[in-house]
Protein backbone atom coordinates (compact mmCIF):
# COMPACT_ATOMS: atom_id res chain seq x y z
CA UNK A 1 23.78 108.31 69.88
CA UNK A 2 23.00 111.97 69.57
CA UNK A 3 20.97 113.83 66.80
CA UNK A 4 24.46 115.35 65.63
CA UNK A 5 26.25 112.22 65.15
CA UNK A 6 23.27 110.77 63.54
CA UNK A 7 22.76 113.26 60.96
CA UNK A 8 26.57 113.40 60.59
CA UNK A 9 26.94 109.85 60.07
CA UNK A 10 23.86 110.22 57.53
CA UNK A 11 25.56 113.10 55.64
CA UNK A 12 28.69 111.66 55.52
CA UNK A 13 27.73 107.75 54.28
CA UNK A 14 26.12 110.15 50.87
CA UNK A 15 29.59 111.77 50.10
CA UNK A 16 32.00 110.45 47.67
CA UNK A 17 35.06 108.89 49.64
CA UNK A 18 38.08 111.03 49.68
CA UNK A 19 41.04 111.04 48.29
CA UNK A 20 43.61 107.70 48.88
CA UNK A 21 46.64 108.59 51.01
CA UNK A 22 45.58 111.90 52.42
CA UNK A 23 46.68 113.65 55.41
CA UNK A 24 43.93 115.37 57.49
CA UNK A 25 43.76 117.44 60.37
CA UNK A 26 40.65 117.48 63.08
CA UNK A 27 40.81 120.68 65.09
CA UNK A 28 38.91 120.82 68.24
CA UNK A 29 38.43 124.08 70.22
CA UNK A 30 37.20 124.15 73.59
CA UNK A 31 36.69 125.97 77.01
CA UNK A 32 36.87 124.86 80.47
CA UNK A 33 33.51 124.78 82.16
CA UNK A 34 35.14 125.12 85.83
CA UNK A 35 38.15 126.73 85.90
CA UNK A 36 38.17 125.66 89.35
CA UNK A 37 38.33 122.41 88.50
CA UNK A 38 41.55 122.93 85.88
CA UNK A 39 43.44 119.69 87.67
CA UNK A 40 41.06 117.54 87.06
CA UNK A 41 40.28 118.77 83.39
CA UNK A 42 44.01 118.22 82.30
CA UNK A 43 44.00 115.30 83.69
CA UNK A 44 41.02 114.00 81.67
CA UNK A 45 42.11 115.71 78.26
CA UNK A 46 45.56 114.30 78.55
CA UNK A 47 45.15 110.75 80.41
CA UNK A 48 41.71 109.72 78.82
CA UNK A 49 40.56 111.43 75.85
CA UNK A 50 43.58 111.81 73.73
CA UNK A 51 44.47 108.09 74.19
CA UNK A 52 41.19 107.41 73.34
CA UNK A 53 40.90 109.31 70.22
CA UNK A 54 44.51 108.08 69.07
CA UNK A 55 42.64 104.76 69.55
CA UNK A 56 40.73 105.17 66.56
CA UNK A 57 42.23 104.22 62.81
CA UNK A 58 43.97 106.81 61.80
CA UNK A 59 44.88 109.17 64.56
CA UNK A 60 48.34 109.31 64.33
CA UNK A 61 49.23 112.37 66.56
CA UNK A 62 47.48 114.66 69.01
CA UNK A 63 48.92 118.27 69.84
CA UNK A 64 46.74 120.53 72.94
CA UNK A 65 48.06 123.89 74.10
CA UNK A 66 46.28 126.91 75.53
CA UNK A 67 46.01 130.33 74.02
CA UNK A 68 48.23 133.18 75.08
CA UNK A 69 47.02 136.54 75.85
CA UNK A 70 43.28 137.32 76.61
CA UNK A 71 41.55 135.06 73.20
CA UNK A 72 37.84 133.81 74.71
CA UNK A 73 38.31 129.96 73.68
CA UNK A 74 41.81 129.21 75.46
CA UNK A 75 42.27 125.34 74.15
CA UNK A 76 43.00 123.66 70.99
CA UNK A 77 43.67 120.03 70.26
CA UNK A 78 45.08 119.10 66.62
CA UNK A 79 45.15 115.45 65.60
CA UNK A 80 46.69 114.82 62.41
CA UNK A 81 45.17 112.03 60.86
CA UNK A 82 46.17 109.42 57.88
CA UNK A 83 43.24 108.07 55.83
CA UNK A 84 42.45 106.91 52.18
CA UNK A 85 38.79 106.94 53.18
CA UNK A 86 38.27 110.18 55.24
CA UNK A 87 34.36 110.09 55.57
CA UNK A 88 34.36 106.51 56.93
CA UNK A 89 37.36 107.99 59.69
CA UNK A 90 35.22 110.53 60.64
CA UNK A 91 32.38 108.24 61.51
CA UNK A 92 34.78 105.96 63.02
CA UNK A 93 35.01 109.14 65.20
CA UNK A 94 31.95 109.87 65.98
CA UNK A 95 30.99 106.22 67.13
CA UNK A 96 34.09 105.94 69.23
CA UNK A 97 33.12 108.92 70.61
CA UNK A 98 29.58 107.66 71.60
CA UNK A 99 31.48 104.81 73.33
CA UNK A 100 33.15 106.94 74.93
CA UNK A 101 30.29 108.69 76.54
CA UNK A 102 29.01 105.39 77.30
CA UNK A 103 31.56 104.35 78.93
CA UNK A 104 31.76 106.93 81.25
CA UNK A 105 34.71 108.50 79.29
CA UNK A 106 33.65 111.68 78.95
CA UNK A 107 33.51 114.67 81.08
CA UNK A 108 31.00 117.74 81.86
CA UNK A 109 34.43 119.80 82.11
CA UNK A 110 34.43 120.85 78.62
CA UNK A 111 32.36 122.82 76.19
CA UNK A 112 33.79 122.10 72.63
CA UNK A 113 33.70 126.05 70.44
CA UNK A 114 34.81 124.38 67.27
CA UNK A 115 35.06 120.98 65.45
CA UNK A 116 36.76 121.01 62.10
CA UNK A 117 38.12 118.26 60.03
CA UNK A 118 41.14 120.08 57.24
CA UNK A 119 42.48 118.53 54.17
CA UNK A 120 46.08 119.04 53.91
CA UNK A 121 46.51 120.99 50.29
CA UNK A 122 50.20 122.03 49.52
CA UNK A 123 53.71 121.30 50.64
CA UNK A 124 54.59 121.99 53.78
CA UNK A 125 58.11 123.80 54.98
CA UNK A 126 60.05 122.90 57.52
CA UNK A 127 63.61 123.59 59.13
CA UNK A 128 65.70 120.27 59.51
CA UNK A 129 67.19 119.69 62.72
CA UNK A 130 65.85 123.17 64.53
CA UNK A 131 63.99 123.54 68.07
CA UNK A 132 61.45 121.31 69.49
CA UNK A 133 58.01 123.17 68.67
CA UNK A 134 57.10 125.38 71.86
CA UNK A 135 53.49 127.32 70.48
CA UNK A 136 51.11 126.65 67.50
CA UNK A 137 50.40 129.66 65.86
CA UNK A 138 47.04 128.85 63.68
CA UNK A 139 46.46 131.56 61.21
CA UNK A 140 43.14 131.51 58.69
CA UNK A 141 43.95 133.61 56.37
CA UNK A 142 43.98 133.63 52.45
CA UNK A 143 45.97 133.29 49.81
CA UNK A 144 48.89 132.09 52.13
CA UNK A 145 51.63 130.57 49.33
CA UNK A 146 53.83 127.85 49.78
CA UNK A 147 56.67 130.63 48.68
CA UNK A 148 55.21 132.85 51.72
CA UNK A 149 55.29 129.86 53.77
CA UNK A 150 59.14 129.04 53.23
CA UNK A 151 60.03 132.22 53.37
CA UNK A 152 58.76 132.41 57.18
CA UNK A 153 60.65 129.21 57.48
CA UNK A 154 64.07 130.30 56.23
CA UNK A 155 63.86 133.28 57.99
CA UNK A 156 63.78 131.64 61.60
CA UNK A 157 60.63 132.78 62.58
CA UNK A 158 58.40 129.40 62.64
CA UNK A 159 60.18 125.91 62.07
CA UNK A 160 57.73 124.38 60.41
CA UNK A 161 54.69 125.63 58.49
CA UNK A 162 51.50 123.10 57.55
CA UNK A 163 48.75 123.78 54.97
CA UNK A 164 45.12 123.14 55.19
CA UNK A 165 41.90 123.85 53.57
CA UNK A 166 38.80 122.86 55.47
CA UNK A 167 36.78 119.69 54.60
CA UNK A 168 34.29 119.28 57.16
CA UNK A 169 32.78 121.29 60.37
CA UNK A 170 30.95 118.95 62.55
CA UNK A 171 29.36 121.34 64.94
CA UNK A 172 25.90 121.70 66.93
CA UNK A 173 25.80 125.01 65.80
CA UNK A 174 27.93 125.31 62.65
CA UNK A 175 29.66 128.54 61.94
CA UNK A 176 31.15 130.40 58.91
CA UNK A 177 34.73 129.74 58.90
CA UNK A 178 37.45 130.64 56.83
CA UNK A 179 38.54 127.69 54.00
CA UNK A 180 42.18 128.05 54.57
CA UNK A 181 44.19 127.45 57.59
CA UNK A 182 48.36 127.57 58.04
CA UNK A 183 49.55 125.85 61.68
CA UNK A 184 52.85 127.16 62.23
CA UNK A 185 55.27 125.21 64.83
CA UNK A 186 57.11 127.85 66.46
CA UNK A 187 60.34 127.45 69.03
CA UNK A 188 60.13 130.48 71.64
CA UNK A 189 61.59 130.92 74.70
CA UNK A 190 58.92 132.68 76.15
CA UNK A 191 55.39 133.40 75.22
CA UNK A 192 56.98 136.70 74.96
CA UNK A 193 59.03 135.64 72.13
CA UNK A 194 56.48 133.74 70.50
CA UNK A 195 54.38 136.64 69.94
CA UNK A 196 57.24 138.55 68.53
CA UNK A 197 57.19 135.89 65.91
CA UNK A 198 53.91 135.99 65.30
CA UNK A 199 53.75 140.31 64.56
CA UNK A 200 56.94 139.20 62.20
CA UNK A 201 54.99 136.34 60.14
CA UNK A 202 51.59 138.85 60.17
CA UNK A 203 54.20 141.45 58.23
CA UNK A 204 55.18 139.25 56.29
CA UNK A 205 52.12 137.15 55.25
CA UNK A 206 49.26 139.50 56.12
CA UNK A 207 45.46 138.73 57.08
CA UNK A 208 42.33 138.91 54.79
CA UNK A 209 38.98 137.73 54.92
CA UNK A 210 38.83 135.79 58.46
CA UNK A 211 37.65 138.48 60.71
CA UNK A 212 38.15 138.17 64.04
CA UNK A 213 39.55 134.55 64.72
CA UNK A 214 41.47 135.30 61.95
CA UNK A 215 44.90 134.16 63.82
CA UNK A 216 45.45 132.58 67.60
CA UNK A 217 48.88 131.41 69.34
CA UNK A 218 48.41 128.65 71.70
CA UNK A 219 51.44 127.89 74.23
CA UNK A 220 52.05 123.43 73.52
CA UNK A 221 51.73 121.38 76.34
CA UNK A 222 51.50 117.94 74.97
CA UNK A 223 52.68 116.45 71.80
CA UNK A 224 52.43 112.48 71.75
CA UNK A 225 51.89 110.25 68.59
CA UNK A 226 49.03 107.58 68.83
């Protein structure tokens, strides 16, 4: 087992358990080592890795998509996650994850930029009966209300909005991020479109204190329930 996942585990057997009947969010961010080698990484991500993390206890669904436009970490995968003890889940994830490597599971194709377990805090909106989600639009700002949210919602321009406020970064070299994060499930019919949405909800809701990953839009290319 690594260092990190030691001292992880360590930390994480000294906190309090969390709170029964939670839903949690892990987000991973990551870059392709080899673009060259794309194939073979999407391959991996979709047809090894997610099965095995929807393996573990908890992992109910797994959403991946890549960014639009020019942003410098192009992947995301968000696995929402149902636990009433969230600490012992995430060590359940790390050691699954060692048995992965040990395995032979893993791959030197990727180069994970960010690691981040959320607590979902707040009601989420949502249209009933609208478009099958086509982009993830992840935005870290604050002060994002639940009135803000449905407002978006009614007005068409995301069909359902989620929100989170983080709980753990599990990272070898942690950064500052910002506490609050809203995933908004957009239906586009282009990327095009998508980031018309996205100027529309920025209007509306606005963007303080998460400098520059404040907000990214990632296209969806898989969406599959464990």
């Amino acid at each position: 087992m690594t260092a990190l996942r030691v001292a992880a585990a360590a930390l994480l057997l000294s906190l309090p358990s969390a709170a029964i009947g939670s839903e949690w969010l892990m987000m991973v961010k990551s870059q392709n080592t080899d673009p060259a080698r794309a194939a073979e990484f999407e391959h991996w991500y979709n047809e090894i890795d997610i099965p095995d993390v929807l393996a573990v206890p908890g992992y109910e669904r797994a959403r991946r998509g890549h960014a639009v436009g020019g942003e410098q970490r192009p992947y995301v995968a968000l696995y929402t996650i149902a636990s009433s003890d969230m600490d012992k889940t995430i060590i359940a994830m790390l050691m699954a994850s060692w048995r992965m490597d040990q395995l032979g599971r893993g791959t030197d194709l990727i180069k994970v930029t960010e690691r981040i377990y959320y607590k979902r805090e707040g009601n989420a909106a949502r249209t009933e009966g609208a478009g099958k989600p086509t982009h993830l639009y992840l935005h870290r700002s604050k002060g994002m209300t639940e009135k803000t949210l449905r407002a978006i919602v009614n007005a068409g321009l995301a069909v359902g909005a989620t929100p989170y406020r983080v709980y753990n970064v599990l990272m070898h070299e942690p950064v500052a991020v910002p506490d609050e994060l809203v995933v908004f499930e957009l239906s586009a019919g282009s990327d095009a479109a998508a980031e018309d949405a996205v100027k529309a909800i920025e209007a509306r809701a606005g963007a303080s204190g998460c400098g520059a990953d404040c907000a990214a839009l990632y296209q969806l290319t898989l969406d599959v329930a464990g």
